[in-house]
ModelCIF file with pLDDT and N, C-alpha, C, O atoms, coordinates in Angstrom:
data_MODEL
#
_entry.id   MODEL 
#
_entity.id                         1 
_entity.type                       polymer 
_entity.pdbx_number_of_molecules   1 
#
_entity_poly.entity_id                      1 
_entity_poly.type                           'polypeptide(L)' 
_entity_poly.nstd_linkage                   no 
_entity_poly.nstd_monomer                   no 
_entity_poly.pdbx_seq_one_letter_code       
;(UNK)(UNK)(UNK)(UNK)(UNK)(UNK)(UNK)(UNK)(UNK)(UNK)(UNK)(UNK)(UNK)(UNK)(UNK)(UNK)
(UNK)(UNK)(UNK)(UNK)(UNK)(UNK)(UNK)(UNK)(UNK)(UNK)(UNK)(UNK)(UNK)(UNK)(UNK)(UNK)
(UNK)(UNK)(UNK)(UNK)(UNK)(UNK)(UNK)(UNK)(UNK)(UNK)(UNK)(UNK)(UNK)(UNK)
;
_entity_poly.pdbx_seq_one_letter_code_can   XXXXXXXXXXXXXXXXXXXXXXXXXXXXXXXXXXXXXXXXXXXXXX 
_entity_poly.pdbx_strand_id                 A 
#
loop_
_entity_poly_seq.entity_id 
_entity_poly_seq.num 
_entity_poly_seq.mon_id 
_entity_poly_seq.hetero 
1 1  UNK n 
1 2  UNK n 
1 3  UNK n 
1 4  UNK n 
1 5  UNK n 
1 6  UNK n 
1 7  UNK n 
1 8  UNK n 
1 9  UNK n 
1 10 UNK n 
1 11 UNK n 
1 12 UNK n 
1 13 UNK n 
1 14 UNK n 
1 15 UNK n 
1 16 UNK n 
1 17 UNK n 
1 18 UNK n 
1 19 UNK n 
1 20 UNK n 
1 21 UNK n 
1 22 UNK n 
1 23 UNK n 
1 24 UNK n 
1 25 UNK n 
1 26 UNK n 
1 27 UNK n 
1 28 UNK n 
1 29 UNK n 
1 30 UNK n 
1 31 UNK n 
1 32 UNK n 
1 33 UNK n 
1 34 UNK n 
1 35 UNK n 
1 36 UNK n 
1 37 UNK n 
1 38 UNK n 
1 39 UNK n 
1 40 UNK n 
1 41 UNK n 
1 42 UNK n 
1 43 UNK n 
1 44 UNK n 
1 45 UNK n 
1 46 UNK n 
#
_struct_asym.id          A 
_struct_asym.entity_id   1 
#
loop_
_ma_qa_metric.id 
_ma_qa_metric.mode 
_ma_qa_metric.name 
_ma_qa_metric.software_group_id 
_ma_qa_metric.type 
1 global pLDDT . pLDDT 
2 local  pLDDT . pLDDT 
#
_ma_qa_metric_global.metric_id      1 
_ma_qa_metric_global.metric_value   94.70 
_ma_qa_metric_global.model_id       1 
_ma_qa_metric_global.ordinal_id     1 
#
loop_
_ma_qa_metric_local.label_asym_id 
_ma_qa_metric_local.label_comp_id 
_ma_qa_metric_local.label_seq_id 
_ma_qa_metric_local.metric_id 
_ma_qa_metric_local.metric_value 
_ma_qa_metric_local.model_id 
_ma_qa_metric_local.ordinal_id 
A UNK 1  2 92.00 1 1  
A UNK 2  2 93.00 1 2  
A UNK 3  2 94.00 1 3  
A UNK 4  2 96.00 1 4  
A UNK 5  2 96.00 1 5  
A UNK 6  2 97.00 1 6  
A UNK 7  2 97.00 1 7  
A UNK 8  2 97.00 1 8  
A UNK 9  2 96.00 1 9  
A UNK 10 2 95.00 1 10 
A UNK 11 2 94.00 1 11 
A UNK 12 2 90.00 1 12 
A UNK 13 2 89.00 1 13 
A UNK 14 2 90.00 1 14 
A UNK 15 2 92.00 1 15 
A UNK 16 2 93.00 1 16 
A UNK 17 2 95.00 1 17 
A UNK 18 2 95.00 1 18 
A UNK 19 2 94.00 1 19 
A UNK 20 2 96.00 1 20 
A UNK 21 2 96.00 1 21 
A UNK 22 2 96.00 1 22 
A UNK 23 2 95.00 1 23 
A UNK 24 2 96.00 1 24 
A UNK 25 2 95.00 1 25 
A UNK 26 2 94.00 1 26 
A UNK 27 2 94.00 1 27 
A UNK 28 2 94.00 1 28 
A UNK 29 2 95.00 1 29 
A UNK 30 2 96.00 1 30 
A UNK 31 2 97.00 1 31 
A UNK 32 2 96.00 1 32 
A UNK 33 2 96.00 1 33 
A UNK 34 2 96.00 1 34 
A UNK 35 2 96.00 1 35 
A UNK 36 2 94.00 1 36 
A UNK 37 2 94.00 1 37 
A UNK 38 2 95.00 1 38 
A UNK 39 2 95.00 1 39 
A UNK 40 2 94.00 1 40 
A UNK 41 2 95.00 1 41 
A UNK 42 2 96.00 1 42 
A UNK 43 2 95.00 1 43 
A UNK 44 2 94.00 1 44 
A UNK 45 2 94.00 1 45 
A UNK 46 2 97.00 1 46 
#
loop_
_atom_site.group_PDB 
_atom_site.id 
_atom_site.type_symbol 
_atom_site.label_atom_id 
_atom_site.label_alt_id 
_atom_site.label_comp_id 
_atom_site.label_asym_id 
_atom_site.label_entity_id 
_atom_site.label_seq_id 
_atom_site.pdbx_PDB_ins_code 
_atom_site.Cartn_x 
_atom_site.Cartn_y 
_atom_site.Cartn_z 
_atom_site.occupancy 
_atom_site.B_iso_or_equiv 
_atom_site.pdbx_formal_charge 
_atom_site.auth_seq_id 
_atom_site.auth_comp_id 
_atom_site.auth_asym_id 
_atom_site.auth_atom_id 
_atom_site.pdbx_PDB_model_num 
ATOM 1   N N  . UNK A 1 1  ? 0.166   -6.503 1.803  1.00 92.00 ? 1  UNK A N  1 
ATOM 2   C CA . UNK A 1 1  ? 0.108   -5.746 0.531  1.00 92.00 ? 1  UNK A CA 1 
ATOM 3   C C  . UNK A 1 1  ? -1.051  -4.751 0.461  1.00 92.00 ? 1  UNK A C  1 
ATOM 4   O O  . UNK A 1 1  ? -1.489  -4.442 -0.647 1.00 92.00 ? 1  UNK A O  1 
ATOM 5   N N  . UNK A 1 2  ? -1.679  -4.128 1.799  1.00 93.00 ? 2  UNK A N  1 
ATOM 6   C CA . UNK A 1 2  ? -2.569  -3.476 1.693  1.00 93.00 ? 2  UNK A CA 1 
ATOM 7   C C  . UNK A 1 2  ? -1.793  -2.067 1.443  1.00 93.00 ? 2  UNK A C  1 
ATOM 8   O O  . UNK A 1 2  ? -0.625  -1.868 1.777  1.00 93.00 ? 2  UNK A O  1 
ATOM 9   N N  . UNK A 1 3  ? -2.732  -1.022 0.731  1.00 94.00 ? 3  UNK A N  1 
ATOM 10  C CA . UNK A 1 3  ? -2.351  0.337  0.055  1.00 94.00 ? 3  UNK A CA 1 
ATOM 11  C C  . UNK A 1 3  ? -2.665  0.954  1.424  1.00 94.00 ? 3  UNK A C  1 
ATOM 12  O O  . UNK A 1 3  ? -3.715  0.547  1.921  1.00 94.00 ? 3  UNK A O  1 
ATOM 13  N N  . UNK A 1 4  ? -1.865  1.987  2.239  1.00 96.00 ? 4  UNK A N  1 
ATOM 14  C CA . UNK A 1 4  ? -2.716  2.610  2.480  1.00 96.00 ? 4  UNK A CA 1 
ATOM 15  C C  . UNK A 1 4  ? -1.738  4.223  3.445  1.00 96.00 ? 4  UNK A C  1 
ATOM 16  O O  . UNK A 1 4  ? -0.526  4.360  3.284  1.00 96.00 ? 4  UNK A O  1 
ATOM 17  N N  . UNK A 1 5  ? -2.236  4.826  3.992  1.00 96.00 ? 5  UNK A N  1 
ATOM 18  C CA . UNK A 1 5  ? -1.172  5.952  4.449  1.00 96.00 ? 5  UNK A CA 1 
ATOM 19  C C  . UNK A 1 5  ? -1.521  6.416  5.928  1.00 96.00 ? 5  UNK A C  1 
ATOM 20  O O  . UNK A 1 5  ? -2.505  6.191  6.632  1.00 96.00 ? 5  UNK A O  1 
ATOM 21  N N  . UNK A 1 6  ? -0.456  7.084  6.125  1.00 97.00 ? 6  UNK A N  1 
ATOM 22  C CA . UNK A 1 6  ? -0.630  7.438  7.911  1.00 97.00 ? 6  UNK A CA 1 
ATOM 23  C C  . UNK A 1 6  ? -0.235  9.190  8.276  1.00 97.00 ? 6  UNK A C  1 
ATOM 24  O O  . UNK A 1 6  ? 0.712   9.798  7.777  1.00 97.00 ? 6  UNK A O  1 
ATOM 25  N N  . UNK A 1 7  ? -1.267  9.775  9.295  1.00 97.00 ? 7  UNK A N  1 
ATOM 26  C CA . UNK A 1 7  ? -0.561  10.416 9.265  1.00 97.00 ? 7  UNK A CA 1 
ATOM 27  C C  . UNK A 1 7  ? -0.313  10.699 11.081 1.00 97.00 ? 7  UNK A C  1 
ATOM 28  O O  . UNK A 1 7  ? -1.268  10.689 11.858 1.00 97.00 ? 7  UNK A O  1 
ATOM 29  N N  . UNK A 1 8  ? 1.033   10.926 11.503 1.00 97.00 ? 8  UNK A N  1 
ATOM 30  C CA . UNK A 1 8  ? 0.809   11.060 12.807 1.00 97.00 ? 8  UNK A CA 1 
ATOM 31  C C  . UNK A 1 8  ? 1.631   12.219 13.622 1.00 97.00 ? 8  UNK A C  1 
ATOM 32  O O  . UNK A 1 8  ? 2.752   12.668 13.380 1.00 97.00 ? 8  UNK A O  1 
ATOM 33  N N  . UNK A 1 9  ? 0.645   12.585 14.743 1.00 96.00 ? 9  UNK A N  1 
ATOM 34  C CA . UNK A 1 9  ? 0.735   13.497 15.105 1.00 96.00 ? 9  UNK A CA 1 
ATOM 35  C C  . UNK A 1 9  ? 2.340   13.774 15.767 1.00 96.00 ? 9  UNK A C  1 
ATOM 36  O O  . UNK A 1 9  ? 2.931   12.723 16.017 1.00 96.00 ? 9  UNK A O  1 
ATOM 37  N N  . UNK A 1 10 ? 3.020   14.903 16.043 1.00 95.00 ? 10 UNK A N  1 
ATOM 38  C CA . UNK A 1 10 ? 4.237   15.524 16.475 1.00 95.00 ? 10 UNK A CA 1 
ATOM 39  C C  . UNK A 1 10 ? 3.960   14.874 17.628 1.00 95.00 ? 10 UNK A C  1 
ATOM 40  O O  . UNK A 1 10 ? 4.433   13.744 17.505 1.00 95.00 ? 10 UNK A O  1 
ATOM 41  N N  . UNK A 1 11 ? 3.321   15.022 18.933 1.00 94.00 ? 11 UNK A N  1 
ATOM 42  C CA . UNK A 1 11 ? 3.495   14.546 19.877 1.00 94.00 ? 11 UNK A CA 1 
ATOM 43  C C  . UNK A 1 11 ? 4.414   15.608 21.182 1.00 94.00 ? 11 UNK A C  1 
ATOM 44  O O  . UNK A 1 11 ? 5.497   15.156 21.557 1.00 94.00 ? 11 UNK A O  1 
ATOM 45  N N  . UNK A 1 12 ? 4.176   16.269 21.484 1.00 90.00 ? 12 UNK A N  1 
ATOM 46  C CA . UNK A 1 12 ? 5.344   16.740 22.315 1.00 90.00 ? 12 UNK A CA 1 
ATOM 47  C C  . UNK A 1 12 ? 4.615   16.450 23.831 1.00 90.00 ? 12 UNK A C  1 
ATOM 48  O O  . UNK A 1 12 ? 3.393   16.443 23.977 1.00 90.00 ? 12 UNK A O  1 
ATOM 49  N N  . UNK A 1 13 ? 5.171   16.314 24.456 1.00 89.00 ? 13 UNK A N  1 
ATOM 50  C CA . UNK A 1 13 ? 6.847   17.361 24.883 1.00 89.00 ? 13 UNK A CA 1 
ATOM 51  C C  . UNK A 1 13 ? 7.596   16.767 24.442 1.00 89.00 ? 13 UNK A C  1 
ATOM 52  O O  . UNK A 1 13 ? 8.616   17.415 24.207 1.00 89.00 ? 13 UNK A O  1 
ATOM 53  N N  . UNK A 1 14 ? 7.659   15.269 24.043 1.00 90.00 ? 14 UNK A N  1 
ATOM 54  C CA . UNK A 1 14 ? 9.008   14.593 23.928 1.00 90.00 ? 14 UNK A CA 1 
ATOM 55  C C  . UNK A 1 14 ? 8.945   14.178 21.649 1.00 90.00 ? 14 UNK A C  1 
ATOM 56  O O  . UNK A 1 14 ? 9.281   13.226 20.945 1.00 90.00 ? 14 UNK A O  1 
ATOM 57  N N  . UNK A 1 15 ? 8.285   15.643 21.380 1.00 92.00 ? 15 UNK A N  1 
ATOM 58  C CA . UNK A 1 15 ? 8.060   14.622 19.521 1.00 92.00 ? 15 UNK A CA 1 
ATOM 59  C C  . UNK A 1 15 ? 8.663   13.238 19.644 1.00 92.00 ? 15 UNK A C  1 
ATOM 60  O O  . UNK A 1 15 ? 9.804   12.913 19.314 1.00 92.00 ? 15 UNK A O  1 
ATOM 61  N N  . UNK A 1 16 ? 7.321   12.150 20.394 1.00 93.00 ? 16 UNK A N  1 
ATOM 62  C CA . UNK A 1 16 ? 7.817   10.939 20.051 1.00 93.00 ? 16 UNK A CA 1 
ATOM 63  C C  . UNK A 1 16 ? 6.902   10.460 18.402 1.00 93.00 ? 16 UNK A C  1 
ATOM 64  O O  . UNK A 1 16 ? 7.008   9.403  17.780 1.00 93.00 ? 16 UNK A O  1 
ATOM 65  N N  . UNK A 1 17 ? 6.113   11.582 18.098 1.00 95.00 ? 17 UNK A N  1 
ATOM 66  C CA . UNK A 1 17 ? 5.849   11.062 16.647 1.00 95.00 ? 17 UNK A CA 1 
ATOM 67  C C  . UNK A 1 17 ? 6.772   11.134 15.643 1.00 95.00 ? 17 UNK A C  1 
ATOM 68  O O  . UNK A 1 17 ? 6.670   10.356 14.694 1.00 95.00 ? 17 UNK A O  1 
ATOM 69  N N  . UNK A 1 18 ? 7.405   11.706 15.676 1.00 95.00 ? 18 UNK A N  1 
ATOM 70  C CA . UNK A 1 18 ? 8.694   11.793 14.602 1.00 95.00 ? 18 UNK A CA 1 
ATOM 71  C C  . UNK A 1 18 ? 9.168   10.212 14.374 1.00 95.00 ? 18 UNK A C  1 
ATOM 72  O O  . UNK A 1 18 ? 9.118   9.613  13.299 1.00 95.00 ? 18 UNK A O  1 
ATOM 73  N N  . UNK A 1 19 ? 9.680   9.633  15.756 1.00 94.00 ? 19 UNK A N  1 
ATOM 74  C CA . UNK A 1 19 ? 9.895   7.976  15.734 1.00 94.00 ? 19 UNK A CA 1 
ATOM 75  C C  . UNK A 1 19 ? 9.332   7.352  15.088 1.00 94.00 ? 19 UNK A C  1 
ATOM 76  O O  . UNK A 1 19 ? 9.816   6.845  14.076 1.00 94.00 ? 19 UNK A O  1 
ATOM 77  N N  . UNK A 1 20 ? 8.066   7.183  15.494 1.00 96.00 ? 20 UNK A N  1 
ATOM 78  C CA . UNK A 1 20 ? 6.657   6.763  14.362 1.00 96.00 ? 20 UNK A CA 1 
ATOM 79  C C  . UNK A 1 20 ? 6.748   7.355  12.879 1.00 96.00 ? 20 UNK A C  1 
ATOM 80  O O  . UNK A 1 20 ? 6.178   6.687  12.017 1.00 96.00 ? 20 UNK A O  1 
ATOM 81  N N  . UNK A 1 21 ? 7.026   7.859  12.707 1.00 96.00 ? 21 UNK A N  1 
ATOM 82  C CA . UNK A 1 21 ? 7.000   8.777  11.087 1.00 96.00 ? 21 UNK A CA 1 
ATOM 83  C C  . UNK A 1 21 ? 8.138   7.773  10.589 1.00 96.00 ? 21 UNK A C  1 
ATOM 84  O O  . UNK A 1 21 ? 8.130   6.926  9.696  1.00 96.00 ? 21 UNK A O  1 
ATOM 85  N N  . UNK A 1 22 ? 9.310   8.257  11.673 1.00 96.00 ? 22 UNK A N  1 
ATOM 86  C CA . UNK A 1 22 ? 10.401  7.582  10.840 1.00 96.00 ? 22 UNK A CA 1 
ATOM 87  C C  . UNK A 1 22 ? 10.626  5.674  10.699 1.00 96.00 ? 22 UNK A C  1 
ATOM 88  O O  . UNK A 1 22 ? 11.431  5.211  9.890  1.00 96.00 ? 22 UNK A O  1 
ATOM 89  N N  . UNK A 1 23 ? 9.862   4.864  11.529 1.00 95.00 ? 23 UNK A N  1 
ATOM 90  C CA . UNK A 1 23 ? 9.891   3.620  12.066 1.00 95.00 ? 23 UNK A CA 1 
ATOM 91  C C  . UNK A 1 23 ? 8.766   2.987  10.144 1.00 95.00 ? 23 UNK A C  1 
ATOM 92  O O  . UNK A 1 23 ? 8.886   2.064  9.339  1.00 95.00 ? 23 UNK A O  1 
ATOM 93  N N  . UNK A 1 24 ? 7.757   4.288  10.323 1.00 96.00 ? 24 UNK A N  1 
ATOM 94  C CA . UNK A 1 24 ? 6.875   3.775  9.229  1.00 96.00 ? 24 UNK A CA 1 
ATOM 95  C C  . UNK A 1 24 ? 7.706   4.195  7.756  1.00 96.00 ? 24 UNK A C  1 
ATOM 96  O O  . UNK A 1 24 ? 7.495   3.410  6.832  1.00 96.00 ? 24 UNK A O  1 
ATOM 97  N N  . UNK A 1 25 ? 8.382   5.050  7.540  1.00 95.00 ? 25 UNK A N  1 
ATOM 98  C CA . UNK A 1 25 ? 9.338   5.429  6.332  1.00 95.00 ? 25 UNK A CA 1 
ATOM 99  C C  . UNK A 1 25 ? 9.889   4.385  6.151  1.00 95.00 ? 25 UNK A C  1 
ATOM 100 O O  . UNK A 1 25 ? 10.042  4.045  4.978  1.00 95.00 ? 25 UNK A O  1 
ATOM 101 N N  . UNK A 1 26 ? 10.356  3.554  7.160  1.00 94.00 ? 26 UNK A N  1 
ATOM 102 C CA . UNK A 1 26 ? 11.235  2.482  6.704  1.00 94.00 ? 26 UNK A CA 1 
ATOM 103 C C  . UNK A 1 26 ? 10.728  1.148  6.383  1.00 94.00 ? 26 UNK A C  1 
ATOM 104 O O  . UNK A 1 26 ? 11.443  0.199  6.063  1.00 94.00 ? 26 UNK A O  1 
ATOM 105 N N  . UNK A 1 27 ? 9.114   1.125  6.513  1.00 94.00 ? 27 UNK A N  1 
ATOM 106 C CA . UNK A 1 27 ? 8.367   0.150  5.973  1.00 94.00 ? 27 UNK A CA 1 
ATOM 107 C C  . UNK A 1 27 ? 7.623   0.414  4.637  1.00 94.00 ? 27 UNK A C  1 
ATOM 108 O O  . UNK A 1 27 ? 6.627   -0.152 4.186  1.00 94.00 ? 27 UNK A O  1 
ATOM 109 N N  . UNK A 1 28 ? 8.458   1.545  4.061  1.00 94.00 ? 28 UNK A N  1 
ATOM 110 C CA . UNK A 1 28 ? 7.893   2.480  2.724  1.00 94.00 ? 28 UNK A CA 1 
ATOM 111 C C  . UNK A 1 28 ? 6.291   2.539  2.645  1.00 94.00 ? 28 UNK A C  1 
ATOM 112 O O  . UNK A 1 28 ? 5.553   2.209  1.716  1.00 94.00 ? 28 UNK A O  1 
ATOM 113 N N  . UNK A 1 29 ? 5.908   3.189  4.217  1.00 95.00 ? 29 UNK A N  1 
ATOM 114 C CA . UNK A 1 29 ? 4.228   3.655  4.301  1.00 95.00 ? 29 UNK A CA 1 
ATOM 115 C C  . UNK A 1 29 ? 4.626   4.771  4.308  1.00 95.00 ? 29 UNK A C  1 
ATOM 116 O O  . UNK A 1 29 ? 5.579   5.284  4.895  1.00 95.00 ? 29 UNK A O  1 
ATOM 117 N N  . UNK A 1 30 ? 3.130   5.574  2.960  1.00 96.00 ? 30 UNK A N  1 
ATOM 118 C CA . UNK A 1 30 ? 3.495   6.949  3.277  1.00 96.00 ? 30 UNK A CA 1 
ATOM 119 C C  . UNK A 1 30 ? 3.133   7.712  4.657  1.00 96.00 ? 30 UNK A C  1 
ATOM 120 O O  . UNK A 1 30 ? 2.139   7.429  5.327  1.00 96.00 ? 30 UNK A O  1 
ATOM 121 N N  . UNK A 1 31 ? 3.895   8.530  4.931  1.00 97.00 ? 31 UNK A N  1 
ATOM 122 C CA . UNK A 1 31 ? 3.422   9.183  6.465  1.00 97.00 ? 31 UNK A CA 1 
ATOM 123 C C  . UNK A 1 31 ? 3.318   10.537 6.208  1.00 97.00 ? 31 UNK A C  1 
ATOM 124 O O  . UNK A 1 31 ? 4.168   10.888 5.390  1.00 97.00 ? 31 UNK A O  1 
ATOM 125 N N  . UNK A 1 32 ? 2.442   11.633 6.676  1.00 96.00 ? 32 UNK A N  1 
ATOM 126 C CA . UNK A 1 32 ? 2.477   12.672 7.068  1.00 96.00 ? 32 UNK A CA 1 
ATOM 127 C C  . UNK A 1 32 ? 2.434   13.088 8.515  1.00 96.00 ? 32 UNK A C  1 
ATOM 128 O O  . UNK A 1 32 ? 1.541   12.856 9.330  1.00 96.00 ? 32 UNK A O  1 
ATOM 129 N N  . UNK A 1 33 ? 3.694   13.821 8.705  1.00 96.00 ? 33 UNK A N  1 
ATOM 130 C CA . UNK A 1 33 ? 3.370   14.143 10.310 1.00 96.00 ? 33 UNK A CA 1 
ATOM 131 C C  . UNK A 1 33 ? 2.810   15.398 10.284 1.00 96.00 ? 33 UNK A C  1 
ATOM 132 O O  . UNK A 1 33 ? 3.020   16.184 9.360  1.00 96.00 ? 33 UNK A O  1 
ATOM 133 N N  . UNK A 1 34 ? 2.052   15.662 11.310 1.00 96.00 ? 34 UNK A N  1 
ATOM 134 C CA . UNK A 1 34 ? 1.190   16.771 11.736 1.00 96.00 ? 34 UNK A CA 1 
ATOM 135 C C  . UNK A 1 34 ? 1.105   17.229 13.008 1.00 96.00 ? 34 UNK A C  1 
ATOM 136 O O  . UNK A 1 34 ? 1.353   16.449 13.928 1.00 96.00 ? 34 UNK A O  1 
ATOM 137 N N  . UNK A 1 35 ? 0.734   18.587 13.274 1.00 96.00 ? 35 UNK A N  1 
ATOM 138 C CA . UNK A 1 35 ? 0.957   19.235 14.714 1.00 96.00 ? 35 UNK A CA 1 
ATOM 139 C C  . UNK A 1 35 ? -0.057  18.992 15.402 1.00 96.00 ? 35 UNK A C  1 
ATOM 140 O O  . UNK A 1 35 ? -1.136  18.863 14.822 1.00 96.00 ? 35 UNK A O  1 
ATOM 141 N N  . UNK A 1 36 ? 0.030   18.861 16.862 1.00 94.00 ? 36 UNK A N  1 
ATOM 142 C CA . UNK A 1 36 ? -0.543  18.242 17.790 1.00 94.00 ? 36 UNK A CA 1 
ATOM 143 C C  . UNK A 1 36 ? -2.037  19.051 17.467 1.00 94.00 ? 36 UNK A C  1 
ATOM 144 O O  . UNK A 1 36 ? -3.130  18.607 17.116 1.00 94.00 ? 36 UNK A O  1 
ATOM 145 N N  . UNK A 1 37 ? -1.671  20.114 17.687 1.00 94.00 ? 37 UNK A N  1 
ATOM 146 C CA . UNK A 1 37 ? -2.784  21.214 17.215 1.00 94.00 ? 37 UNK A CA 1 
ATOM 147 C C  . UNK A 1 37 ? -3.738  21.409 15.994 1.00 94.00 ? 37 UNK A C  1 
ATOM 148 O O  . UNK A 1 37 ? -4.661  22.203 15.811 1.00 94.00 ? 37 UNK A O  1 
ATOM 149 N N  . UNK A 1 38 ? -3.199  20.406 15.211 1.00 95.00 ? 38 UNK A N  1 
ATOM 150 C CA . UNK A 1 38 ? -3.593  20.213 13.783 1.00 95.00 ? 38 UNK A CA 1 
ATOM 151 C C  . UNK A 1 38 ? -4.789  18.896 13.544 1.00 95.00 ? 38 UNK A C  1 
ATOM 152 O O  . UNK A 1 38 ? -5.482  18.586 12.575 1.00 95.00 ? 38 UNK A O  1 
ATOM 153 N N  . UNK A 1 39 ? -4.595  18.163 15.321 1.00 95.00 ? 39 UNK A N  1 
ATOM 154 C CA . UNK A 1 39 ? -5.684  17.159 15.258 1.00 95.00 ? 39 UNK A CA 1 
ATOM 155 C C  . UNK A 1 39 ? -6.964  17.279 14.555 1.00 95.00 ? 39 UNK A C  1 
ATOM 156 O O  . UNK A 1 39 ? -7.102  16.525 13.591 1.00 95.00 ? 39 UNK A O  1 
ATOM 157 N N  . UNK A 1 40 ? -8.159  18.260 14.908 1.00 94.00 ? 40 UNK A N  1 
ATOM 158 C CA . UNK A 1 40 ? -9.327  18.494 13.890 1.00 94.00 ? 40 UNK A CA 1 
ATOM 159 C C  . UNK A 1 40 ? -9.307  18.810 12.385 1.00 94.00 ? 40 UNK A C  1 
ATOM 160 O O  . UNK A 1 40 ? -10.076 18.247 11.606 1.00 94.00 ? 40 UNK A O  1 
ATOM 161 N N  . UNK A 1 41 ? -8.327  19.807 11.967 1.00 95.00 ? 41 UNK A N  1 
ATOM 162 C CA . UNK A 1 41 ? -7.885  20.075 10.533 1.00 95.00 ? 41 UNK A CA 1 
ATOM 163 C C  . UNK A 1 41 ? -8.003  18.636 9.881  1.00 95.00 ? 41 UNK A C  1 
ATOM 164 O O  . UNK A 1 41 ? -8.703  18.253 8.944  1.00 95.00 ? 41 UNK A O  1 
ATOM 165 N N  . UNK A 1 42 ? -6.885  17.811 10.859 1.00 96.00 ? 42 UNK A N  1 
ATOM 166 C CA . UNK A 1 42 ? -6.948  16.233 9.620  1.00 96.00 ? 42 UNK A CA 1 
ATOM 167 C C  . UNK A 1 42 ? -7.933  15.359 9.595  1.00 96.00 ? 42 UNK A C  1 
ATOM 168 O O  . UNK A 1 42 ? -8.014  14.471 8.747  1.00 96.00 ? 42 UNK A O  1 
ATOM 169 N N  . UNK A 1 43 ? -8.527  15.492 10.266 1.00 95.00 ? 43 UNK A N  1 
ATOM 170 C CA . UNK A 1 43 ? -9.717  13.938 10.680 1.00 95.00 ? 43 UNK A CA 1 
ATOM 171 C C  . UNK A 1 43 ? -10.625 14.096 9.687  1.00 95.00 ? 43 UNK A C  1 
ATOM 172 O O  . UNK A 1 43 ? -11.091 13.001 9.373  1.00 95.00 ? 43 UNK A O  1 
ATOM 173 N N  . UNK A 1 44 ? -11.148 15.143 8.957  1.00 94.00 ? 44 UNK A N  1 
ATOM 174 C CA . UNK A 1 44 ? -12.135 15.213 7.807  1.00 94.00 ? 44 UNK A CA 1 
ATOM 175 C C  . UNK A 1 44 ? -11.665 14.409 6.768  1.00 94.00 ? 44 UNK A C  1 
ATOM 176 O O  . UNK A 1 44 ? -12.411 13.937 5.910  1.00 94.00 ? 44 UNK A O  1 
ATOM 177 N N  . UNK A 1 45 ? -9.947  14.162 6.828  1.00 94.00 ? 45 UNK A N  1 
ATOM 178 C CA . UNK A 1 45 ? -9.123  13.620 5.659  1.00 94.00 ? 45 UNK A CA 1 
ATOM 179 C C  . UNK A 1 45 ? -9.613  12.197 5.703  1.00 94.00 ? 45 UNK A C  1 
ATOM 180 O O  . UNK A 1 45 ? -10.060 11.718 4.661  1.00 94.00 ? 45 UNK A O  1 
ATOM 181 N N  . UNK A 1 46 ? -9.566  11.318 7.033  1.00 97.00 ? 46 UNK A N  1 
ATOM 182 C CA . UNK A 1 46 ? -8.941  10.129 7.532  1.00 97.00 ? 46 UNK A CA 1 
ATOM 183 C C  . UNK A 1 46 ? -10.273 9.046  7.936  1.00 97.00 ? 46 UNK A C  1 
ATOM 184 O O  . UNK A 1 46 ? -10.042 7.927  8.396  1.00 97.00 ? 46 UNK A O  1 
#
């Protein structure tokens, strides 16, 4: 019952983060996915 959110990266070549995005949607955690490239932008968040 802990609160809490995720956000994870696209992943390519193969966007295996999307899986992850979608594996955690179905445990109703919020997720934001984000571009591989977008790594430094988010970490100030997290």
């Amino acid at each position: 019952k802990k609160r809490f959110s995720v956000y994870v990266t696209e992943s390519q070549p193969d966007a295996a983060g999307r899986q992850m995005a979608e594996a955690l949607r179905k445990l109703n955690v919020p997720v934001t996915e984000v571009l591989d490239a977008a790594v430094g932008y988010v970490l100030e968040k997290v």
